[in-house]
Each structure stands twice: as C-alpha cells, then as structure tokens.
PDB file of N, CA and C in Angstrom:
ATOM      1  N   UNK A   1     230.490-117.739 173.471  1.00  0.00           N
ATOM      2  CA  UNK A   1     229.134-117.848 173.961  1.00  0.00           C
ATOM      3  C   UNK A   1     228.169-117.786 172.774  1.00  0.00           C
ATOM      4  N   UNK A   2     227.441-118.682 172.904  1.00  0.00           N
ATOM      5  CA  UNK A   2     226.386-118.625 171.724  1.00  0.00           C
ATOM      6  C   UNK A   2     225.403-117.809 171.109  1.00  0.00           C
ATOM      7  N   UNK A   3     225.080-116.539 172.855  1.00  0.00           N
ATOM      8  CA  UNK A   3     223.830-115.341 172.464  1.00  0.00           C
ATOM      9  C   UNK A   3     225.022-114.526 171.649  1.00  0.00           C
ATOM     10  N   UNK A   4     226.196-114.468 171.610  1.00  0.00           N
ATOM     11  CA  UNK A   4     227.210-113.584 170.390  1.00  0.00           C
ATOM     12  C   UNK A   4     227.266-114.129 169.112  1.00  0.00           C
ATOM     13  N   UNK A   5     226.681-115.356 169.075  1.00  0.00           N
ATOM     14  CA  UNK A   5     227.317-115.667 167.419  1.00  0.00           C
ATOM     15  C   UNK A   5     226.005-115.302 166.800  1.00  0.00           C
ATOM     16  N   UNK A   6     226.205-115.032 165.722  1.00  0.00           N
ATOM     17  CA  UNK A   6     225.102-114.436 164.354  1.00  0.00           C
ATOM     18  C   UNK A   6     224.541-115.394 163.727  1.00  0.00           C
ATOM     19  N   UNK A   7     225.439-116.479 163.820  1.00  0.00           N
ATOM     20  CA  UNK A   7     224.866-117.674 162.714  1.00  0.00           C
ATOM     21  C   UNK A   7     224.489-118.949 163.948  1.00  0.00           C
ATOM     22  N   UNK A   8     223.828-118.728 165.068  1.00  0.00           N
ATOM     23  CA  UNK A   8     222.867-119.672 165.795  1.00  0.00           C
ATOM     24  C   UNK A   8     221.720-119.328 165.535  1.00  0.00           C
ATOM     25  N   UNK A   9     220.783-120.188 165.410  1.00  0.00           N
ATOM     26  CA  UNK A   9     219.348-120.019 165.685  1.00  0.00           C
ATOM     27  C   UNK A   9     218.976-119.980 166.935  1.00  0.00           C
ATOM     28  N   UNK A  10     218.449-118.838 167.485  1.00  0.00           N
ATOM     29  CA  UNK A  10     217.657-118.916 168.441  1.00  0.00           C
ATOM     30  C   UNK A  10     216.222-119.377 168.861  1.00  0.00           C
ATOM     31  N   UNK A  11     215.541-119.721 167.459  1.00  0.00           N
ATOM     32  CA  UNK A  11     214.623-119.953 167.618  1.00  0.00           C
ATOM     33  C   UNK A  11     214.286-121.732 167.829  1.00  0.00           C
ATOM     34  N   UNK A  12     215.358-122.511 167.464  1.00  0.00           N
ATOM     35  CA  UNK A  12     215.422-123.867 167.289  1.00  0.00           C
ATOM     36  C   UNK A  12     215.246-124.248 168.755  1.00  0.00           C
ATOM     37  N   UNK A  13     214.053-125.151 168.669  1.00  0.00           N
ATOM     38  CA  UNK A  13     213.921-125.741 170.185  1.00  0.00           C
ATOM     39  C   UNK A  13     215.152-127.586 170.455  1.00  0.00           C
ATOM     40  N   UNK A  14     214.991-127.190 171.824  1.00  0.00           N
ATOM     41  CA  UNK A  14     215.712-128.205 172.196  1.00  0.00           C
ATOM     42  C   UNK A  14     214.909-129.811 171.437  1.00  0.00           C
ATOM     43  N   UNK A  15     215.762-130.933 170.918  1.00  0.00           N
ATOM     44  CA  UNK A  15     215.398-131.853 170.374  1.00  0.00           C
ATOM     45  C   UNK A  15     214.259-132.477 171.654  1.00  0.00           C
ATOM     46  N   UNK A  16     214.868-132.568 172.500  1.00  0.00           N
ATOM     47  CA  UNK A  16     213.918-133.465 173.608  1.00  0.00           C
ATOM     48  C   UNK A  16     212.656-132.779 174.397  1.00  0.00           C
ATOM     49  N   UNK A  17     213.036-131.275 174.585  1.00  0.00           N
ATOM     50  CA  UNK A  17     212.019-130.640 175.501  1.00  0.00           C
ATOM     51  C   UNK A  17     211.058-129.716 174.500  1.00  0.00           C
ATOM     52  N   UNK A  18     211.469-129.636 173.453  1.00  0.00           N
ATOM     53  CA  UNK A  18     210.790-128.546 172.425  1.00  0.00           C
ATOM     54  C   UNK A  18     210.469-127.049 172.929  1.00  0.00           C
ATOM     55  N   UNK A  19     211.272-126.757 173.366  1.00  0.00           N
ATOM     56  CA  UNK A  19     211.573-125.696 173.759  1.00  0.00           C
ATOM     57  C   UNK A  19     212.286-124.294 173.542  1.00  0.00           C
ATOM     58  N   UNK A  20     212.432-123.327 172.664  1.00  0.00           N
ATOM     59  CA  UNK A  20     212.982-122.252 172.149  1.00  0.00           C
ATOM     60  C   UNK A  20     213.947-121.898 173.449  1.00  0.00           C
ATOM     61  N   UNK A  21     215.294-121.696 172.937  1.00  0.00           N
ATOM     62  CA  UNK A  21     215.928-121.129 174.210  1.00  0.00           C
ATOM     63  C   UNK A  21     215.332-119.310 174.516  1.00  0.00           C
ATOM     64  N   UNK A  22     214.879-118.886 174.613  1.00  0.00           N
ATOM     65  CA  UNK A  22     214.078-117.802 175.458  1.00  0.00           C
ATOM     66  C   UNK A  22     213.039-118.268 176.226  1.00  0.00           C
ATOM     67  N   UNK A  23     212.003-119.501 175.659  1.00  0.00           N
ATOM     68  CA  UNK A  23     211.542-120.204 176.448  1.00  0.00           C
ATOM     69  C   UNK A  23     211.734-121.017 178.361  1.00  0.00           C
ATOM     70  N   UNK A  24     213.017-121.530 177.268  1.00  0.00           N
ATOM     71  CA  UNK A  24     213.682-122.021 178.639  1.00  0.00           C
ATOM     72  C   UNK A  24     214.290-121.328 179.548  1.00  0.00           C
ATOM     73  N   UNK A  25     214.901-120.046 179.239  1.00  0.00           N
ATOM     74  CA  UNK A  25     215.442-119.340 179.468  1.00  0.00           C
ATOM     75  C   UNK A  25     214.404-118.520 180.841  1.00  0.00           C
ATOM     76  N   UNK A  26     213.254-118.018 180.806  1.00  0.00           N
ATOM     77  CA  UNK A  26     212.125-117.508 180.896  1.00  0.00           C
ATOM     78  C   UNK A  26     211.535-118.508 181.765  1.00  0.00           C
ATOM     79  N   UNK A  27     211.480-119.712 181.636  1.00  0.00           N
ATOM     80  CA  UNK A  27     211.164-120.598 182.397  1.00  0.00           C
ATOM     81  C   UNK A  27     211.781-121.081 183.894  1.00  0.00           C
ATOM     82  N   UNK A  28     213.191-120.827 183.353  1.00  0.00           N
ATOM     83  CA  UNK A  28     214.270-120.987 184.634  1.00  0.00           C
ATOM     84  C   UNK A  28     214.757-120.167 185.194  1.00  0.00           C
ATOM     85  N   UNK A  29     214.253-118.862 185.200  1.00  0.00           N
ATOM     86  CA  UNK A  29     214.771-117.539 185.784  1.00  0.00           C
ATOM     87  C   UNK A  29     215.831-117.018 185.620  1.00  0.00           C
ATOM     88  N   UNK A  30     216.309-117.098 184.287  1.00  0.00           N
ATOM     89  CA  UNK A  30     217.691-116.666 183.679  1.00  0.00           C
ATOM     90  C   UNK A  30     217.469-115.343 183.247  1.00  0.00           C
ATOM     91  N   UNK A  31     217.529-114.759 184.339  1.00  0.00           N
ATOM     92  CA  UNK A  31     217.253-112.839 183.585  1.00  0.00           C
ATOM     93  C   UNK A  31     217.698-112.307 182.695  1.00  0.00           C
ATOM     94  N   UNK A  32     219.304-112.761 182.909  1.00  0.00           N
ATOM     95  CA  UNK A  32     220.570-111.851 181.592  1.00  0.00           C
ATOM     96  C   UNK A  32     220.097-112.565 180.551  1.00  0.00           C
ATOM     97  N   UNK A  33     220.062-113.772 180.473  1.00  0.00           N
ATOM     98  CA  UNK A  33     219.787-114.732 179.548  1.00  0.00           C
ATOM     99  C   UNK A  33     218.695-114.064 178.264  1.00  0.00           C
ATOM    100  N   UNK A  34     217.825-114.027 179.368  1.00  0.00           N
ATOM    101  CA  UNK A  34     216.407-113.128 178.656  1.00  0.00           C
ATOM    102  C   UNK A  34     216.348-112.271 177.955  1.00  0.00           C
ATOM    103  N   UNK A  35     217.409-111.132 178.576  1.00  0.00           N
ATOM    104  CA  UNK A  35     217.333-109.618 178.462  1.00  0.00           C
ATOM    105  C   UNK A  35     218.280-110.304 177.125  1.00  0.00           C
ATOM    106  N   UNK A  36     219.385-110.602 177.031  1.00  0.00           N
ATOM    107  CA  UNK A  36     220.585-110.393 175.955  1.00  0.00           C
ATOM    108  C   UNK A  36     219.321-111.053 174.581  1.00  0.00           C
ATOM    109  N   UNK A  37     219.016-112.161 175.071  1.00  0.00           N
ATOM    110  CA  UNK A  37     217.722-112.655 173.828  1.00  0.00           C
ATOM    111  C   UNK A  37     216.730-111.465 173.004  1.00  0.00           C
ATOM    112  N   UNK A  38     216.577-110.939 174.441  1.00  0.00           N
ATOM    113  CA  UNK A  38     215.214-109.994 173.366  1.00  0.00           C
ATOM    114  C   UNK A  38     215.907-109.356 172.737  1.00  0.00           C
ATOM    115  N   UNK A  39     217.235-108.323 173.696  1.00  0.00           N
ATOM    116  CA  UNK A  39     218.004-107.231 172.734  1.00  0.00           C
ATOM    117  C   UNK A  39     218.380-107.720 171.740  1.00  0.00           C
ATOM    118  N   UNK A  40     218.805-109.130 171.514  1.00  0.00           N
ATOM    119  CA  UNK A  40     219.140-109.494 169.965  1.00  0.00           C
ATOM    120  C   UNK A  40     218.765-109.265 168.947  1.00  0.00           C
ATOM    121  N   UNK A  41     217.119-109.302 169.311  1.00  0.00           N
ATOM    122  CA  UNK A  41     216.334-109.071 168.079  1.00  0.00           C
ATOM    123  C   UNK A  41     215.797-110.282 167.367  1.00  0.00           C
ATOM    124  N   UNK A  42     216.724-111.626 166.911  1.00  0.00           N
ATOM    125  CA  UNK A  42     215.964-112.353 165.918  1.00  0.00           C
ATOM    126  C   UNK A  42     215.400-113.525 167.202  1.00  0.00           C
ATOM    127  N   UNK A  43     215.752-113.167 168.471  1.00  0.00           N
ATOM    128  CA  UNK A  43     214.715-114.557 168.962  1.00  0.00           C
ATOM    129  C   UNK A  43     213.421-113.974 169.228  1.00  0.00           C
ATOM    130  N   UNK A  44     212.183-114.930 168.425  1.00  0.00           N
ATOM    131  CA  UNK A  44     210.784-114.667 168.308  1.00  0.00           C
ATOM    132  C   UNK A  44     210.686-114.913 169.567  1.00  0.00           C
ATOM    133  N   UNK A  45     209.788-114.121 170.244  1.00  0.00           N
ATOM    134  CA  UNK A  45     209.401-114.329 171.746  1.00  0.00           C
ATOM    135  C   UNK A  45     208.090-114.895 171.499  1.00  0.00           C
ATOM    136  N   UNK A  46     207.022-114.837 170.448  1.00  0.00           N
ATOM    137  CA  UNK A  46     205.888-115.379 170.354  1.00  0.00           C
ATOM    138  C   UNK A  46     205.639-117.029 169.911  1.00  0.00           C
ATOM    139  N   UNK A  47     206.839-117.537 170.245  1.00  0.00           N
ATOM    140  CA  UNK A  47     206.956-119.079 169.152  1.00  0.00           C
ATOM    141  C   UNK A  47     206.198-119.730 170.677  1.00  0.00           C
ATOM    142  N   UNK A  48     205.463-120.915 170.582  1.00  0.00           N
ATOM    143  CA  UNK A  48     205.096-121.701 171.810  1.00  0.00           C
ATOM    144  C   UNK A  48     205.836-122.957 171.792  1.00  0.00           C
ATOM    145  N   UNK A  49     206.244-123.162 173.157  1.00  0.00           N
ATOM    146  CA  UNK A  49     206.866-124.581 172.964  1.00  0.00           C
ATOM    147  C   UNK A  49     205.929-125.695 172.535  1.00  0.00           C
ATOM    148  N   UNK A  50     206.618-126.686 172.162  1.00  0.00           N
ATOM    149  CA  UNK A  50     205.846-127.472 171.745  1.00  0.00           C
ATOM    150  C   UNK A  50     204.648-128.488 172.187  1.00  0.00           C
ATOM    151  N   UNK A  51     205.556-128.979 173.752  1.00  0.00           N
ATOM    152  CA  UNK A  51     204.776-130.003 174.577  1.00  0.00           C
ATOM    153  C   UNK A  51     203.528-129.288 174.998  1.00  0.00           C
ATOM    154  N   UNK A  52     203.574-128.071 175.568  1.00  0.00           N
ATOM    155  CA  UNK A  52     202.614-127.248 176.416  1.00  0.00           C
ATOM    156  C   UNK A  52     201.626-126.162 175.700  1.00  0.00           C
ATOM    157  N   UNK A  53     202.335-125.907 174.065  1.00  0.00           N
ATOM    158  CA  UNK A  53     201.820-124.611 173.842  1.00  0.00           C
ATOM    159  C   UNK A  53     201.806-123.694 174.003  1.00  0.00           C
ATOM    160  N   UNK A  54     202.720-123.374 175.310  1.00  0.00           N
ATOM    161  CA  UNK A  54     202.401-121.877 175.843  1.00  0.00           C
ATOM    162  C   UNK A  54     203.843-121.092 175.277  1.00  0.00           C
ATOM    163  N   UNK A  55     203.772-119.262 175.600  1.00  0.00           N
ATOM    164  CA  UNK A  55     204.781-118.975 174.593  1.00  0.00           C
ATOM    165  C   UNK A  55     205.600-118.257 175.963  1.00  0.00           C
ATOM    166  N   UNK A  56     206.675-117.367 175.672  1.00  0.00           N
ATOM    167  CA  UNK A  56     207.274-117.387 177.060  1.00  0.00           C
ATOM    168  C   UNK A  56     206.712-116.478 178.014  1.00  0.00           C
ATOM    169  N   UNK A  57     205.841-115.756 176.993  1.00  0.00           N
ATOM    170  CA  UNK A  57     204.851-114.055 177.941  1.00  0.00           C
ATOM    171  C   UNK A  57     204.020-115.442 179.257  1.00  0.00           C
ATOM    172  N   UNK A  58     203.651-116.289 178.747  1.00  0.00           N
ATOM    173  CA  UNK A  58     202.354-116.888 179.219  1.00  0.00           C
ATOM    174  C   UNK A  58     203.590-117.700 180.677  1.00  0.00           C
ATOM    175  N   UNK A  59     205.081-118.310 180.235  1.00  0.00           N
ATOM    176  CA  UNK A  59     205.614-119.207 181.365  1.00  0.00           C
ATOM    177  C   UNK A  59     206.442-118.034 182.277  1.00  0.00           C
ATOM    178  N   UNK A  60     206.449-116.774 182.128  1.00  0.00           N
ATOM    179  CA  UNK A  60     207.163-115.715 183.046  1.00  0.00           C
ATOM    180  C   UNK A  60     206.128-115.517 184.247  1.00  0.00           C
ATOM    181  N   UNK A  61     205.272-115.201 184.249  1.00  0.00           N
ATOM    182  CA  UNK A  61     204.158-115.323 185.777  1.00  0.00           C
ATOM    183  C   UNK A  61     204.115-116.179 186.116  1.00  0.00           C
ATOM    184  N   UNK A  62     204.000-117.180 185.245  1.00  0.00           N
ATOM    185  CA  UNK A  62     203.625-118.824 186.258  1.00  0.00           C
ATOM    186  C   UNK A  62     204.660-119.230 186.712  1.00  0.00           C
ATOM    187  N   UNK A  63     205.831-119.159 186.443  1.00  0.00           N
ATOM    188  CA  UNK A  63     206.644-119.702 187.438  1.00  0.00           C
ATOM    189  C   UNK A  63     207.172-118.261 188.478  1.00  0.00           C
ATOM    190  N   UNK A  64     206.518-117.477 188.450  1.00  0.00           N
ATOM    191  CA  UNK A  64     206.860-116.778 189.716  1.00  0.00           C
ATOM    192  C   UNK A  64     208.059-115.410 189.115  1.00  0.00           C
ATOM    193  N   UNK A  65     208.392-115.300 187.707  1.00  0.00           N
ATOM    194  CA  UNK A  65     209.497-114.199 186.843  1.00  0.00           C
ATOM    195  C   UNK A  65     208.524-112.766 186.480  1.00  0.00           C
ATOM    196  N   UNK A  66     208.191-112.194 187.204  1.00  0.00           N
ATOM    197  CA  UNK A  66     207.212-110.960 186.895  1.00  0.00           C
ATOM    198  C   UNK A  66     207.925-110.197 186.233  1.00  0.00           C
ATOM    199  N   UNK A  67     209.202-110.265 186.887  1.00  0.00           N
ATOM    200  CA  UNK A  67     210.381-109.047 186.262  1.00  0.00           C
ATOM    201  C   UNK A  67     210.547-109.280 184.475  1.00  0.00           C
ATOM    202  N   UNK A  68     210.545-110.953 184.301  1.00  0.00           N
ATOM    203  CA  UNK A  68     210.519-110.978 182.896  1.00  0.00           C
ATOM    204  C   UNK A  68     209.739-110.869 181.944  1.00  0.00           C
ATOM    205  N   UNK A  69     208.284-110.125 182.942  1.00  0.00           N
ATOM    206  CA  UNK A  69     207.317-109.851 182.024  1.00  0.00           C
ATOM    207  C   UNK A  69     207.962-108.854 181.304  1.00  0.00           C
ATOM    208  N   UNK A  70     208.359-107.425 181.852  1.00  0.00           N
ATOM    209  CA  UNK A  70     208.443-106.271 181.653  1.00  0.00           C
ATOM    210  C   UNK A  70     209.721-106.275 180.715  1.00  0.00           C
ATOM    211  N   UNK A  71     210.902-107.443 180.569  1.00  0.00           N
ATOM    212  CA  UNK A  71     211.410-107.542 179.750  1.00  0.00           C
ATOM    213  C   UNK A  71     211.250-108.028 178.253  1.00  0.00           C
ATOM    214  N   UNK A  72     210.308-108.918 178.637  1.00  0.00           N
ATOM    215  CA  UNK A  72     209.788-109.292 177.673  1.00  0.00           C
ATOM    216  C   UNK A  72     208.932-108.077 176.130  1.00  0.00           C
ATOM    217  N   UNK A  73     208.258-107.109 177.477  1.00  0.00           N
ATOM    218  CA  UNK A  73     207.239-106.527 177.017  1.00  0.00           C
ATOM    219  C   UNK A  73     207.938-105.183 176.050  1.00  0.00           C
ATOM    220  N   UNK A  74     209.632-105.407 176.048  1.00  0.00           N
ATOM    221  CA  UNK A  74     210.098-104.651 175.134  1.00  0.00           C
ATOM    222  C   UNK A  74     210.327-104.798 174.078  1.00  0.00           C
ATOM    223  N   UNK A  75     209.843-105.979 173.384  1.00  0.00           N
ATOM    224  CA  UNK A  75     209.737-106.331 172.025  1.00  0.00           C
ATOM    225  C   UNK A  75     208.093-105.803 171.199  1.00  0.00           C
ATOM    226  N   UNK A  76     208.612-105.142 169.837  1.00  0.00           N
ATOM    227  CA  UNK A  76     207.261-104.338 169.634  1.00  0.00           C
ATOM    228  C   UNK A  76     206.944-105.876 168.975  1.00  0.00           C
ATOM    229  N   UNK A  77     207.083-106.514 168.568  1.00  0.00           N
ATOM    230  CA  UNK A  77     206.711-107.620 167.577  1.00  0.00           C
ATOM    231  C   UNK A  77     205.988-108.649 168.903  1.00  0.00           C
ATOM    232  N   UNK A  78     205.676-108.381 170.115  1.00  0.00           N
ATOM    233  CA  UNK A  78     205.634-109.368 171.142  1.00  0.00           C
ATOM    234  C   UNK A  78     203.987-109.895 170.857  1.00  0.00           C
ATOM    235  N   UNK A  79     203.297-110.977 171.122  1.00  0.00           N
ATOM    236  CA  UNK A  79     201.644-110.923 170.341  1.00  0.00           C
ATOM    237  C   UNK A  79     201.205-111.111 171.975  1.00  0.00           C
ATOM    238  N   UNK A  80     200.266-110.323 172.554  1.00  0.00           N
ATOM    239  CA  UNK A  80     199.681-110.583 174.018  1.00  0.00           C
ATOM    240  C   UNK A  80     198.641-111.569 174.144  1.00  0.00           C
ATOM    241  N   UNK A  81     197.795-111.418 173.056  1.00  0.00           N
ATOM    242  CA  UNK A  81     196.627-112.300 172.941  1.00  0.00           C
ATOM    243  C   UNK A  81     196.874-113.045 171.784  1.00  0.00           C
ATOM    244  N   UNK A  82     196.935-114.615 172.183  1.00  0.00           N
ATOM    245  CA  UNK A  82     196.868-115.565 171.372  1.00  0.00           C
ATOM    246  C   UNK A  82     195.587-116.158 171.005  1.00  0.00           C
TER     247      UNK A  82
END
C-alpha cells in the first residue's frame, strides 16, 4: 500500500485532476484514508488543488465530511485562513 512506503510523495497531485491525494481523499469521504495521511506527517494539508484552489480544510464541509474537519484540525502546521 502506498500510505506505508516512505519514498511516495504525497504531496504530488494527480496528472489530470491536480489534486494532492489528501485532497482527494477529503473530497471523497475516505476517512482512514485521511486519518493515516495526516498521521504521516509529510502530507501538507495546506497545498490547494489546482483547478479550484481550494485546500482540503475548505473541500471537507462542502461536500458534507464534518468529521474530517476535526481530523484534519490535528495537524499543528494546518493554515485556517488563507
């Protein structure tokens, strides 16, 4: 699985959607997904995708993931106001 290997980037967005996988992740209601991301440590939760701009704090309410606010909100490095 790829959230185990050390030498993936997490931060590299998808070629077509420009998208950070925590992004997408966050976007599609992938909870574990989320949670194993932040605990990792090196995926930036503040990167914005590309098409939209927005970063994943901003796509967890709008699509209806409240729960992944509060996961989210365990990263001290997280930026609230852009």
């Amino acid at each position: 699985m790829l959230l185990g290997r050390h030498d993936a980037d997490p931060n590299m967005g998808h070629p077509e959607g420009f998208q950070t996988p925590l992004s997408l992740a966050v976007m599609n209601g992938h909870k574990e997904v989320v949670r194993k991301l932040v605990k990792r440590g090196d995926a930036d939760p503040n990167i914005a995708d590309l098409e939209s701009g927005q970063t994943p704090l901003w796509w967890a309410p709008r699509n209806g993931h409240h729960g992944m606010v509060r996961i989210l909100m365990e990263r001290d490095d997280l930026i609230i106001n852009q």
